[in-house]
N, C-alpha and C. Protein backbone atom coordinates (compact mmCIF):
# COMPACT_ATOMS: atom_id res chain seq x y z
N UNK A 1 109.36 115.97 107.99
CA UNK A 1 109.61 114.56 108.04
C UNK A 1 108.58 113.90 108.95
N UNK A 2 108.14 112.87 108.59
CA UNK A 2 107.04 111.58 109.57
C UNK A 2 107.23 110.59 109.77
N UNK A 3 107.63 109.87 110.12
CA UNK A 3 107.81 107.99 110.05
C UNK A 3 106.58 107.72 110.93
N UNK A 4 106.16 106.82 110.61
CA UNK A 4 105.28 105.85 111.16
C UNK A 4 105.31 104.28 111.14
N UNK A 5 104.78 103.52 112.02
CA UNK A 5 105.13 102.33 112.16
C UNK A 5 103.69 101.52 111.82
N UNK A 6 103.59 100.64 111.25
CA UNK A 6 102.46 99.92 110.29
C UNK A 6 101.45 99.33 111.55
N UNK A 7 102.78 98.81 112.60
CA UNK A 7 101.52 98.28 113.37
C UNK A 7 101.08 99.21 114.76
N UNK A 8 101.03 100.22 114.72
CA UNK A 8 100.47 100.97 115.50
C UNK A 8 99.41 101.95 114.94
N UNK A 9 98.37 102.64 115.47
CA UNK A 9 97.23 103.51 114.52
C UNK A 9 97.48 104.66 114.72
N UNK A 10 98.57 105.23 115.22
CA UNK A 10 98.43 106.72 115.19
C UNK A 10 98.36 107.59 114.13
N UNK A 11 98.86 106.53 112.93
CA UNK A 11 98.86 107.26 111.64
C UNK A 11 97.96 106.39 110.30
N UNK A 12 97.11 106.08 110.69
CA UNK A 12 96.03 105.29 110.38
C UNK A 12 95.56 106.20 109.29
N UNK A 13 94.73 105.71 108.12
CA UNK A 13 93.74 107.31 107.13
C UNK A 13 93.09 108.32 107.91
N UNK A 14 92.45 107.30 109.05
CA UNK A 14 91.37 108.24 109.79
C UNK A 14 92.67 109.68 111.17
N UNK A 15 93.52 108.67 111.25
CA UNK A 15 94.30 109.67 112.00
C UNK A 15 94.02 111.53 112.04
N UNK A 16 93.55 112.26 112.96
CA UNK A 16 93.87 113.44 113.02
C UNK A 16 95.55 114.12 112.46
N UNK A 17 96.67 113.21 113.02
CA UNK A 17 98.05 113.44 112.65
C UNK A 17 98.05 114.15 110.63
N UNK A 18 97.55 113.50 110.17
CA UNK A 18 97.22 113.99 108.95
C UNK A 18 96.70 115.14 108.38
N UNK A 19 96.18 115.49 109.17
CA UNK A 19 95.28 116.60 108.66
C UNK A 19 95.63 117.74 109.59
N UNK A 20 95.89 117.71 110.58
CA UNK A 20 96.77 118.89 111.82
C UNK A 20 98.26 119.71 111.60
N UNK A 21 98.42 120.71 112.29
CA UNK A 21 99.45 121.16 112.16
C UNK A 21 99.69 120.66 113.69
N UNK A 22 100.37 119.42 114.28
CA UNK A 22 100.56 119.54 115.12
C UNK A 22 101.89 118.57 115.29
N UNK A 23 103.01 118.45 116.43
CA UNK A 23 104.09 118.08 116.03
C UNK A 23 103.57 116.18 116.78
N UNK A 24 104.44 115.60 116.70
CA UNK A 24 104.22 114.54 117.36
C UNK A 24 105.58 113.46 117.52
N UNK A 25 105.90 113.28 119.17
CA UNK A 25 107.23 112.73 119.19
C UNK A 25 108.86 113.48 118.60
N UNK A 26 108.84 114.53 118.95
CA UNK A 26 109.56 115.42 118.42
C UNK A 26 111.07 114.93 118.30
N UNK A 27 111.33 114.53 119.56
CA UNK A 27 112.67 113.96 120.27
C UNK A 27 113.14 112.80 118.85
N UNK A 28 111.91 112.13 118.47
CA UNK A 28 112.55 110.96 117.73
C UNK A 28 112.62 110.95 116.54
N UNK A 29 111.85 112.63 116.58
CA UNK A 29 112.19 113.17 114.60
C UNK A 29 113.57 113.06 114.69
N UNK A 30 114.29 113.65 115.45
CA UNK A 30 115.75 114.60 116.07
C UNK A 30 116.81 113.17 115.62
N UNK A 31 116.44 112.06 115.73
CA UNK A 31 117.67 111.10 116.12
C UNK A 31 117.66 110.12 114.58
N UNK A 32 117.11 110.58 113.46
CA UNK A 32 117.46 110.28 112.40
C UNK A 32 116.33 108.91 112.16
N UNK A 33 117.20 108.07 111.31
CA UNK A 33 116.13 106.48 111.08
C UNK A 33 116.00 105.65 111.36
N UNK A 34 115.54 106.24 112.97
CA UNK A 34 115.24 104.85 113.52
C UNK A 34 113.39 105.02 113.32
N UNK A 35 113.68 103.35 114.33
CA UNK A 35 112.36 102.99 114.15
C UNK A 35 110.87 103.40 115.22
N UNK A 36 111.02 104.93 115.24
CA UNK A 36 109.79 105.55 116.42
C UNK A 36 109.39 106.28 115.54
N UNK A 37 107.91 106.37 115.63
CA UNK A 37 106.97 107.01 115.10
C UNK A 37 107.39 109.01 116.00
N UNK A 38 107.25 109.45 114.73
CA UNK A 38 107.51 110.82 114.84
C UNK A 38 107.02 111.40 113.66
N UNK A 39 106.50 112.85 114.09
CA UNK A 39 105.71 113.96 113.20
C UNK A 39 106.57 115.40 113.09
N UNK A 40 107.01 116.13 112.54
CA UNK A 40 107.89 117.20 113.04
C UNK A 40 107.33 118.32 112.12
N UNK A 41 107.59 119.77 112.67
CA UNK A 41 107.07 120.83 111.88
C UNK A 41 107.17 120.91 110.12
N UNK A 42 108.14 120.41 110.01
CA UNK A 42 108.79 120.46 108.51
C UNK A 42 107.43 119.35 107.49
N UNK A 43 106.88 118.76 108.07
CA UNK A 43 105.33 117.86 107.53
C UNK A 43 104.36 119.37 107.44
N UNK A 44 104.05 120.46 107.47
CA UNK A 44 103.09 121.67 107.15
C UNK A 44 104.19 122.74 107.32
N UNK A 45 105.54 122.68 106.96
CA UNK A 45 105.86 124.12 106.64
C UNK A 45 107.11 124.11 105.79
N UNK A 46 107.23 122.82 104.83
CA UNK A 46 108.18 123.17 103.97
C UNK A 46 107.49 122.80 102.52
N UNK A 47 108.42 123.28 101.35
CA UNK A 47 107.91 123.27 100.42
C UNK A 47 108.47 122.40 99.91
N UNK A 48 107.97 121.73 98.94
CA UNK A 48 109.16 120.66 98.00
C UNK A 48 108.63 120.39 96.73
N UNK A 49 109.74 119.53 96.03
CA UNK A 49 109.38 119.22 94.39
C UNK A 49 109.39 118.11 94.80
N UNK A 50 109.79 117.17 95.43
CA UNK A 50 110.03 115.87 95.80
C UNK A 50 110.22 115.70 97.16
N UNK A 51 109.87 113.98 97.00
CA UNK A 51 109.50 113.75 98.41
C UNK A 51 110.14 112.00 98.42
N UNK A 52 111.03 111.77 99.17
CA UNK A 52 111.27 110.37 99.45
C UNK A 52 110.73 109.80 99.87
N UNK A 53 110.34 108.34 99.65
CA UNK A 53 109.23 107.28 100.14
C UNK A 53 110.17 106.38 100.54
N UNK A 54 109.89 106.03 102.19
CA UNK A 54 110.97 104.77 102.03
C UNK A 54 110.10 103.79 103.12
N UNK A 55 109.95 102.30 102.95
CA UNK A 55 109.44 101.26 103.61
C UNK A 55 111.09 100.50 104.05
N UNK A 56 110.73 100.03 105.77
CA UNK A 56 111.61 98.78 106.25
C UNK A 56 110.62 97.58 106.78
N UNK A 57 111.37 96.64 106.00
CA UNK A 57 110.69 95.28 106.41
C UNK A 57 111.98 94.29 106.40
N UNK A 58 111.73 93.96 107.84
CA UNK A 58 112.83 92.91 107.86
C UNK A 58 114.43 93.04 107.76
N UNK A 59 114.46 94.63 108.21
CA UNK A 59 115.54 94.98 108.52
C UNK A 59 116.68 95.73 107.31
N UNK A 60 115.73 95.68 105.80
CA UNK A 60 115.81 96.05 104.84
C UNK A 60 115.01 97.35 104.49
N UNK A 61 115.88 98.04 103.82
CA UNK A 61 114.98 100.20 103.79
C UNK A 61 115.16 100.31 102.00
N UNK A 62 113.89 100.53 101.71
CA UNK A 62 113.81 100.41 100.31
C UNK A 62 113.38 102.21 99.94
N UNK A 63 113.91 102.79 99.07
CA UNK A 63 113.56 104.33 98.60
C UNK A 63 112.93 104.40 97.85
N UNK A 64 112.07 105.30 97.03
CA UNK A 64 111.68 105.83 95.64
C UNK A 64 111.45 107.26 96.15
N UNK A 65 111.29 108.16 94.80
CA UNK A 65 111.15 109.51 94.79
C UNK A 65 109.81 109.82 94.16
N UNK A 66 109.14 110.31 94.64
CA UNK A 66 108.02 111.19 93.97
C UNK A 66 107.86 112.35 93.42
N UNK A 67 107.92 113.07 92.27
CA UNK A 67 107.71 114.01 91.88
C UNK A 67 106.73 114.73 91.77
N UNK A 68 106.69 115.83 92.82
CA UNK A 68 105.34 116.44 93.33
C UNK A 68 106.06 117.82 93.88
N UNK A 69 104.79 118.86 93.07
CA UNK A 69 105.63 120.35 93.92
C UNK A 69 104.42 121.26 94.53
N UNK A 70 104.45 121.24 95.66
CA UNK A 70 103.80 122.06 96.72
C UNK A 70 104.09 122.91 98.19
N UNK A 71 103.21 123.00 98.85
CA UNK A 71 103.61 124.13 100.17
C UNK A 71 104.68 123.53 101.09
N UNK A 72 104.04 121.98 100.73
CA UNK A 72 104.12 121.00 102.28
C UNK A 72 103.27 119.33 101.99
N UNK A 73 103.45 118.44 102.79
CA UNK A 73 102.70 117.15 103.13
C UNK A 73 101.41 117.84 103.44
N UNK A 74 101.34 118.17 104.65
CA UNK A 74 99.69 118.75 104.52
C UNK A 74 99.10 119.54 103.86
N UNK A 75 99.45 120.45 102.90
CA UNK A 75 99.07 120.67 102.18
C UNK A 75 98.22 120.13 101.36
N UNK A 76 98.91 118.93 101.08
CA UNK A 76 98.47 117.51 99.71
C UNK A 76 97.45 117.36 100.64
N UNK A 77 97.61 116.34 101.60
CA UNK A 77 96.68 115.97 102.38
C UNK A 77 95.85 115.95 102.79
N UNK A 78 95.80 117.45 103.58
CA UNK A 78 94.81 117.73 104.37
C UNK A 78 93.35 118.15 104.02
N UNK A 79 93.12 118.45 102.38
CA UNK A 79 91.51 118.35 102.02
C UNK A 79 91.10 116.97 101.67
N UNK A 80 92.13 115.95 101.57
CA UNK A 80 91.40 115.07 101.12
C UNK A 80 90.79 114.48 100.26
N UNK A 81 91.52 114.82 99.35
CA UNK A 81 91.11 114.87 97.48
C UNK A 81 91.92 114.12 97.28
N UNK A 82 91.53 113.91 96.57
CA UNK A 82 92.84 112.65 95.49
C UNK A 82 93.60 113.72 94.64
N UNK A 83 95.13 113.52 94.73
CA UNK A 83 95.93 114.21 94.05
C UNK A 83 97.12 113.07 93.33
N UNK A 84 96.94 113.07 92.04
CA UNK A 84 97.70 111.71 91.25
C UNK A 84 98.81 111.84 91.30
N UNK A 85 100.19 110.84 91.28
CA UNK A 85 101.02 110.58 91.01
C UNK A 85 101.58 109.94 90.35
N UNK A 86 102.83 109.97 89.39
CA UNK A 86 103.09 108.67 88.30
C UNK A 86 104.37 108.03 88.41
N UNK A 87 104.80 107.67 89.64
CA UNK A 87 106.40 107.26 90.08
C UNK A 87 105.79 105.92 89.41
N UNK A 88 104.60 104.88 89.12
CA UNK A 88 104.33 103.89 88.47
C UNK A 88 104.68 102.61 89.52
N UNK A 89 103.57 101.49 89.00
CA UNK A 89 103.51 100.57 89.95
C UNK A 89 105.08 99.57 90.60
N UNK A 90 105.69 99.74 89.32
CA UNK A 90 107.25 99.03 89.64
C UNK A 90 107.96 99.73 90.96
N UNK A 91 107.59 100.72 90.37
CA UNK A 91 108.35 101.72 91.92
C UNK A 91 107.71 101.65 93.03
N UNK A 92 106.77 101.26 93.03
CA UNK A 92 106.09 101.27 94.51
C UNK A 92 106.29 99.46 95.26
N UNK A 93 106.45 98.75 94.03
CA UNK A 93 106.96 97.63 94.26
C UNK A 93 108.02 97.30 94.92
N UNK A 94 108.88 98.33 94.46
CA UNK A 94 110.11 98.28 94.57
C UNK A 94 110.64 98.37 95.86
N UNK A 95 109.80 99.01 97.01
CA UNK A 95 109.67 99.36 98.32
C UNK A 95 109.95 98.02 99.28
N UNK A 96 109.48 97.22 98.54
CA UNK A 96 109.12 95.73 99.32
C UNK A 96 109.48 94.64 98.87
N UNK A 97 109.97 94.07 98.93
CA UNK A 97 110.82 92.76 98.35
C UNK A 97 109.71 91.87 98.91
N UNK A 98 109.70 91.10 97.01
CA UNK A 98 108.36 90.23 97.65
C UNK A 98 106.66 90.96 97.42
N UNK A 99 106.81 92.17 97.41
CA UNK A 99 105.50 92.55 97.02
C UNK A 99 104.65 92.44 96.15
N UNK A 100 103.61 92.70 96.36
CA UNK A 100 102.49 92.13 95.19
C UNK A 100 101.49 92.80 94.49
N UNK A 101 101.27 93.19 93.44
CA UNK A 101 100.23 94.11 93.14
C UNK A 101 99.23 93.59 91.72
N UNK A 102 98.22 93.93 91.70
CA UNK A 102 97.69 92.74 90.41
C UNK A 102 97.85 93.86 89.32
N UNK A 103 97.13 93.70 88.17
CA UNK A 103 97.50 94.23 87.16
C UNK A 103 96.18 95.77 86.96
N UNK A 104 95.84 95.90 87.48
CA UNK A 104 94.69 96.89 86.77
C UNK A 104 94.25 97.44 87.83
N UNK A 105 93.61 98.77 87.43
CA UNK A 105 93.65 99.83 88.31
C UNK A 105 94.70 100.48 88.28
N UNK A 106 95.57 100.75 89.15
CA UNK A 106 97.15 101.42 89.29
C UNK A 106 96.68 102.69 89.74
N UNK A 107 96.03 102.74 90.83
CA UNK A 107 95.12 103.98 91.09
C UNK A 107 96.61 104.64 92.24
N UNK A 108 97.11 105.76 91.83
CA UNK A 108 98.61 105.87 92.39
C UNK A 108 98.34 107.47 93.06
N UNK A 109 98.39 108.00 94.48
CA UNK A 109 98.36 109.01 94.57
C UNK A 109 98.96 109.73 96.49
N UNK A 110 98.11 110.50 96.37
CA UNK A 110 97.58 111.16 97.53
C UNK A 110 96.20 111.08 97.66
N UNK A 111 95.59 110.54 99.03
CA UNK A 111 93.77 110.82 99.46
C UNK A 111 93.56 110.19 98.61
N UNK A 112 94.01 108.65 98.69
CA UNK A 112 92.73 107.23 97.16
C UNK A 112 92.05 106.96 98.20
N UNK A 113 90.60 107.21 97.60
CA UNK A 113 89.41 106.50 98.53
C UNK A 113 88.64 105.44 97.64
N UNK A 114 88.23 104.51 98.27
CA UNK A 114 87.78 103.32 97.79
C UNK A 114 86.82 102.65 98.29
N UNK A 115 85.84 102.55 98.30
CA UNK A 115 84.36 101.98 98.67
C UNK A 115 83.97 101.02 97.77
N UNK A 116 83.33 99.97 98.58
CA UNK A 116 82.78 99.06 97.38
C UNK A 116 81.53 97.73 98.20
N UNK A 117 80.84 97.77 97.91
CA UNK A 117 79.49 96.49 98.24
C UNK A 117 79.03 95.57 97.19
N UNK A 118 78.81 94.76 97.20
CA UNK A 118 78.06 93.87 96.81
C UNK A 118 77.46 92.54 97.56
N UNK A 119 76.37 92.26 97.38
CA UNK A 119 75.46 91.39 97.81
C UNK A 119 75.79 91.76 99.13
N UNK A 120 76.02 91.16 100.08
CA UNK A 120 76.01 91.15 101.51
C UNK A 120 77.78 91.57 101.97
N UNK A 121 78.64 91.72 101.17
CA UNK A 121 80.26 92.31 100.94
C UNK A 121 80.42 93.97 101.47
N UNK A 122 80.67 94.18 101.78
CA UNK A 122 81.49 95.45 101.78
C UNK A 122 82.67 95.96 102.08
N UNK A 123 83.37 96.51 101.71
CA UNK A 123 85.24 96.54 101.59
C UNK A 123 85.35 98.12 101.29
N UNK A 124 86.03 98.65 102.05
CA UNK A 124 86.73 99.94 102.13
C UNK A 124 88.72 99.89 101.81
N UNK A 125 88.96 100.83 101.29
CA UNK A 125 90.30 100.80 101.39
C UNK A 125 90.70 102.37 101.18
N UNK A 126 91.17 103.25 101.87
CA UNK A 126 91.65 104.55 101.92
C UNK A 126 93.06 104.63 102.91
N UNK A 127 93.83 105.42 101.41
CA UNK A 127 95.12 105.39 101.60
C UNK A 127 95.65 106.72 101.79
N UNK A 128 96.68 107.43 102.19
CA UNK A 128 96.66 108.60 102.40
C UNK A 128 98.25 109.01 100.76
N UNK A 129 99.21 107.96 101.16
CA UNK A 129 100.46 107.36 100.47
C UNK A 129 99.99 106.62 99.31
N UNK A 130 100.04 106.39 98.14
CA UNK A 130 100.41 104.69 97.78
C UNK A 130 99.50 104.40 96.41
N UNK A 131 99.58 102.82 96.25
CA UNK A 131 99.32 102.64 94.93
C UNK A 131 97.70 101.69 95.31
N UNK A 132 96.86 101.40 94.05
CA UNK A 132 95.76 100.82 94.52
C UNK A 132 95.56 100.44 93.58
N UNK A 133 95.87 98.89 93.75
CA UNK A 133 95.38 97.76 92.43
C UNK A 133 94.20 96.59 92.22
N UNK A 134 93.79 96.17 91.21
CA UNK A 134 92.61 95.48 90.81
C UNK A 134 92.99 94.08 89.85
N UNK A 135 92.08 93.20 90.39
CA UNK A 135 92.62 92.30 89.15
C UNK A 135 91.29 92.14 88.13
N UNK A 136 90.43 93.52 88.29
CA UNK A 136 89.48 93.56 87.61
C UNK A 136 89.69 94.91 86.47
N UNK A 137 89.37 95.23 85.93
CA UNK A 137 89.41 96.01 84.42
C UNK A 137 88.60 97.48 85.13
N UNK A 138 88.77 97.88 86.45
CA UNK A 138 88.24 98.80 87.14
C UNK A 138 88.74 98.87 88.27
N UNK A 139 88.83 99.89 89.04
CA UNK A 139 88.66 100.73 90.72
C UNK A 139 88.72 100.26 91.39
N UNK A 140 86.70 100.00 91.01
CA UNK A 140 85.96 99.64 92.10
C UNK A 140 85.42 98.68 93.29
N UNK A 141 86.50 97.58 93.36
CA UNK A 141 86.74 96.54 93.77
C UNK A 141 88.19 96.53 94.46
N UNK A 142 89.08 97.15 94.07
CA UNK A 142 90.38 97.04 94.43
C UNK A 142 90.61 96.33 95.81
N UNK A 143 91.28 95.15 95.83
CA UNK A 143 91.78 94.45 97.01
C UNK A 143 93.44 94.28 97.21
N UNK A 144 93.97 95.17 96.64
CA UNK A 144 95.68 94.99 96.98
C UNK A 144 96.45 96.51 96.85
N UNK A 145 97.03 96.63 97.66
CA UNK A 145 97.39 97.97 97.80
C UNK A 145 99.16 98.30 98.45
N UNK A 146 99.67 98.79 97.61
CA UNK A 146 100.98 99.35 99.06
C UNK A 146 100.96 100.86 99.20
N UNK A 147 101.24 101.11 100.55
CA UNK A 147 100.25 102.33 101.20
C UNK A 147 101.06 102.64 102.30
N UNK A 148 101.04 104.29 102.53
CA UNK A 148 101.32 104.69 103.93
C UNK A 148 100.06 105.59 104.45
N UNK A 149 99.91 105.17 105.83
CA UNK A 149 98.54 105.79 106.11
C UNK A 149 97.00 105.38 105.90
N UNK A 150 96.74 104.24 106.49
CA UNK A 150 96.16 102.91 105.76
C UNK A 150 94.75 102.86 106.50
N UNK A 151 93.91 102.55 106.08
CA UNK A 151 92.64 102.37 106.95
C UNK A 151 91.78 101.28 105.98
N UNK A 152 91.56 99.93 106.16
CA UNK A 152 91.32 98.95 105.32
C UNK A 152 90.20 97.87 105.95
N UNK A 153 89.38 97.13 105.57
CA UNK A 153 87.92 96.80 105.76
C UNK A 153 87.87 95.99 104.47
N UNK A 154 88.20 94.56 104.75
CA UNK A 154 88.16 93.59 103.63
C UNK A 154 86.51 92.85 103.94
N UNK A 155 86.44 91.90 102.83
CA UNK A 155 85.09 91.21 102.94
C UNK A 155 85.13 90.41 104.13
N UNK A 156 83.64 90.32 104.42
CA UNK A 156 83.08 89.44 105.86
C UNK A 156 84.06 90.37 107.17
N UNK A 157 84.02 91.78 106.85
CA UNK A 157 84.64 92.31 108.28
C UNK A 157 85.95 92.06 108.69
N UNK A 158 86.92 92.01 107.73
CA UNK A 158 88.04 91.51 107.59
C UNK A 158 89.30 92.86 107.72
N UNK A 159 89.16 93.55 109.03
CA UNK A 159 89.19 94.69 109.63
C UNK A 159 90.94 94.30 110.15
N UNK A 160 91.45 95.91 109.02
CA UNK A 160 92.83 95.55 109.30
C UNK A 160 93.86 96.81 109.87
N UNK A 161 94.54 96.36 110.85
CA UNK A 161 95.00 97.61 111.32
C UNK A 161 96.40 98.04 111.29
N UNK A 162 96.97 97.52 109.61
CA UNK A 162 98.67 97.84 109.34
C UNK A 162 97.94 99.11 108.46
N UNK A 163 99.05 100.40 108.98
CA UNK A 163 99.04 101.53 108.30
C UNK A 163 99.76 101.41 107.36
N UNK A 164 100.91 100.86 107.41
CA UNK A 164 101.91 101.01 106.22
C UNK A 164 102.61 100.09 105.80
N UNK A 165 102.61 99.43 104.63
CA UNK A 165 103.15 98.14 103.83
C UNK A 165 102.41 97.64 102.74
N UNK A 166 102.04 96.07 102.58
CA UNK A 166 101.50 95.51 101.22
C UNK A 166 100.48 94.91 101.78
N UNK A 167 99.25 95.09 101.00
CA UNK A 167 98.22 94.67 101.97
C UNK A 167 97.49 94.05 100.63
N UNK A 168 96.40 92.84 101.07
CA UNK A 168 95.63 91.90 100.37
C UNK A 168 94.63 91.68 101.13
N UNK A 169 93.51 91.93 100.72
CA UNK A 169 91.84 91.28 100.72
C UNK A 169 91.20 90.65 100.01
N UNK A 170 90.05 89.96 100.58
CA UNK A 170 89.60 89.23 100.14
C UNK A 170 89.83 88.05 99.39
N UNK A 171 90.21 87.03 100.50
CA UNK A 171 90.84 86.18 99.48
C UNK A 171 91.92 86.03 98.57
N UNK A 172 92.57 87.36 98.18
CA UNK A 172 93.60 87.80 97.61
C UNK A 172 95.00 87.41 97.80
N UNK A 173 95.92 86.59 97.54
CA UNK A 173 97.07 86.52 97.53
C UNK A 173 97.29 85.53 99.04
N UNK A 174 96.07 85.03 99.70
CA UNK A 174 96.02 84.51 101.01
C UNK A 174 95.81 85.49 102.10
N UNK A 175 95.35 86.86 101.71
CA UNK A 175 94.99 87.69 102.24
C UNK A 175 96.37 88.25 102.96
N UNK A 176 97.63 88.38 101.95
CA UNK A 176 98.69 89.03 102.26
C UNK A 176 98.63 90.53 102.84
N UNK A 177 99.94 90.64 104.23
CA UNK A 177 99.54 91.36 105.19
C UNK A 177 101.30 91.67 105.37
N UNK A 178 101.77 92.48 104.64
CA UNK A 178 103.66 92.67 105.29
C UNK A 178 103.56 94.45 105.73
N UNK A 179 103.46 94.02 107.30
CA UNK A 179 103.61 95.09 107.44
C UNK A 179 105.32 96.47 107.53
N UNK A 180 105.18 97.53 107.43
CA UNK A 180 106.43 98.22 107.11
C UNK A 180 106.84 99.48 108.05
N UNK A 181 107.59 99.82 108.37
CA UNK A 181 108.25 101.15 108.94
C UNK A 181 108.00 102.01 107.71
N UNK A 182 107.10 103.03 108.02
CA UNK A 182 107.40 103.48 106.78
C UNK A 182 108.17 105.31 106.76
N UNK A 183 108.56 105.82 106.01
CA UNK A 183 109.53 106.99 106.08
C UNK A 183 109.19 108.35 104.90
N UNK A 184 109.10 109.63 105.35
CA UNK A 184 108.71 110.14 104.46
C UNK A 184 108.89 111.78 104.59
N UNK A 185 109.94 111.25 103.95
CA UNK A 185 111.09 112.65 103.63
C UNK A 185 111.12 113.88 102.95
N UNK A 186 111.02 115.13 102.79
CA UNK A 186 110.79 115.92 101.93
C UNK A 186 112.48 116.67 100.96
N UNK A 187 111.90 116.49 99.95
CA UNK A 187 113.43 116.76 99.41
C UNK A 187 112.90 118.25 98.80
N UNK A 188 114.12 118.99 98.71
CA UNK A 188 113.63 120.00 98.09
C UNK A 188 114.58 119.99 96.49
C-alpha cells in the first residue's frame, strides 16, 4: 500500500520512493485512510491481479480497479517502461468529480513519458499512475492528464508540482490544477 498527497514531492515521477525497496512513514501505513503520505513493504513484495486506485478531493474518495497481474507495484514501475492499461478514460474520470480529459490520445498506463517542443515551447509530462490525453489526433502534445506520481512542465515554464489529481497545460481548460490524496491498494 502507498498514499501520497498531490501537494507535496515526495512522490513526484522523479521520486526515488518509486523505484526503491524502501519503506516510508510506516506508522501511517498502520492507521488505515487517512490523509499522510506513507510507503509500506507490501508496494515490492506482494503479488496481485488487481490494484485499487482511489483519489480524495474535497473530502470525497472516488475508487476504480485495475486489472493487472504481477510480483508487486515496483515491479511495474521500477524499469520504467510503459506498461498499458485498459480500465478506459471514463474510469479514470470517474476518480474526480468535475474532471476533465479531451478526446484523443487516451495514452492509459504505468511509466507514460511525454516530451514535446516546438518553436521556442517545451512541455514534459511523465506519469508513473494514470491516463494521458490530447485534443490533437496524437501523443505528442498531450496537455491534460489524471495521474498519480506526477512530474509536469507546461509551456513558457509552466512548472507544476501536484503529484496526484487532474492536471491542464497550456492554456488548456484555464490551465486546470485539482489537486488529490491519492491511494493505492493492492488487491489480490
Amino acid at each position: 500500500m502507498s498514499k501520497l498527497f498531490a501537494l507535496q514531492n515526495e512522490f513526484n515521477y522523479s521520486s526515488p520512493y518509486w523505484t526503491n525497496k524502501e519503506t516510508y512513514a510506516v506508522e501511517d501505513g498502520l492507521e488505515g485512510l487517512n490523509e499522510k503520505q506513507t510507503k509500506l513493504a507490501s508496494y515490492w513484495n506482494t503479488p496481485f491481479n488487481k490494484i485499487c486506485l482511489g483519489m480524495k478531493v474535497n473530502g470525497a474518495t472516488k475508487w476504480i480497479v485495475l486489472n493487472y497481474t504481477t510480483n508487486s507495484l515496483h515491479s511495474v514501475i521500477e524499469d520504467g517502461t510503459f506498461k498499458k492499461t485498459t480500465v478506459g478514460k471514463e474510469a479514470w474520470k470517474s476518480l474526480i468529480d468535475g474532471s476533465s480529459l479531451q478526446e484523443n490520445c487516451n495514452k492509459e498506463g504505468f511509466n507514460i513519458q511525454m516530451n514535446y517542443a516546438v518553436y521556442a515551447w517545451r512541455w514534459y509530462t511523465n506519469i508513473r499512475i494514470g491516463l494521458l490525453a490530447n485534443n490533437e489526433n496524437h501523443c505528442g502534445s498531450c496537455d491534460l492528464c489524471i495521474e498519480f506520481g506526477t512530474s509536469v512542465s507546461g509551456c513558457e515554464d509552466d512548472v507544476r508540482n501536484t503529484t496526484c489529481g487532474n492536471m491542464a497545460v497550456c492554456d488548456q481548460l484555464k490551465n486546470k490544477n485539482t489537486a488529490a490524496f491519492g491511494y493505492h491498494i493492492l488487491v489480490q
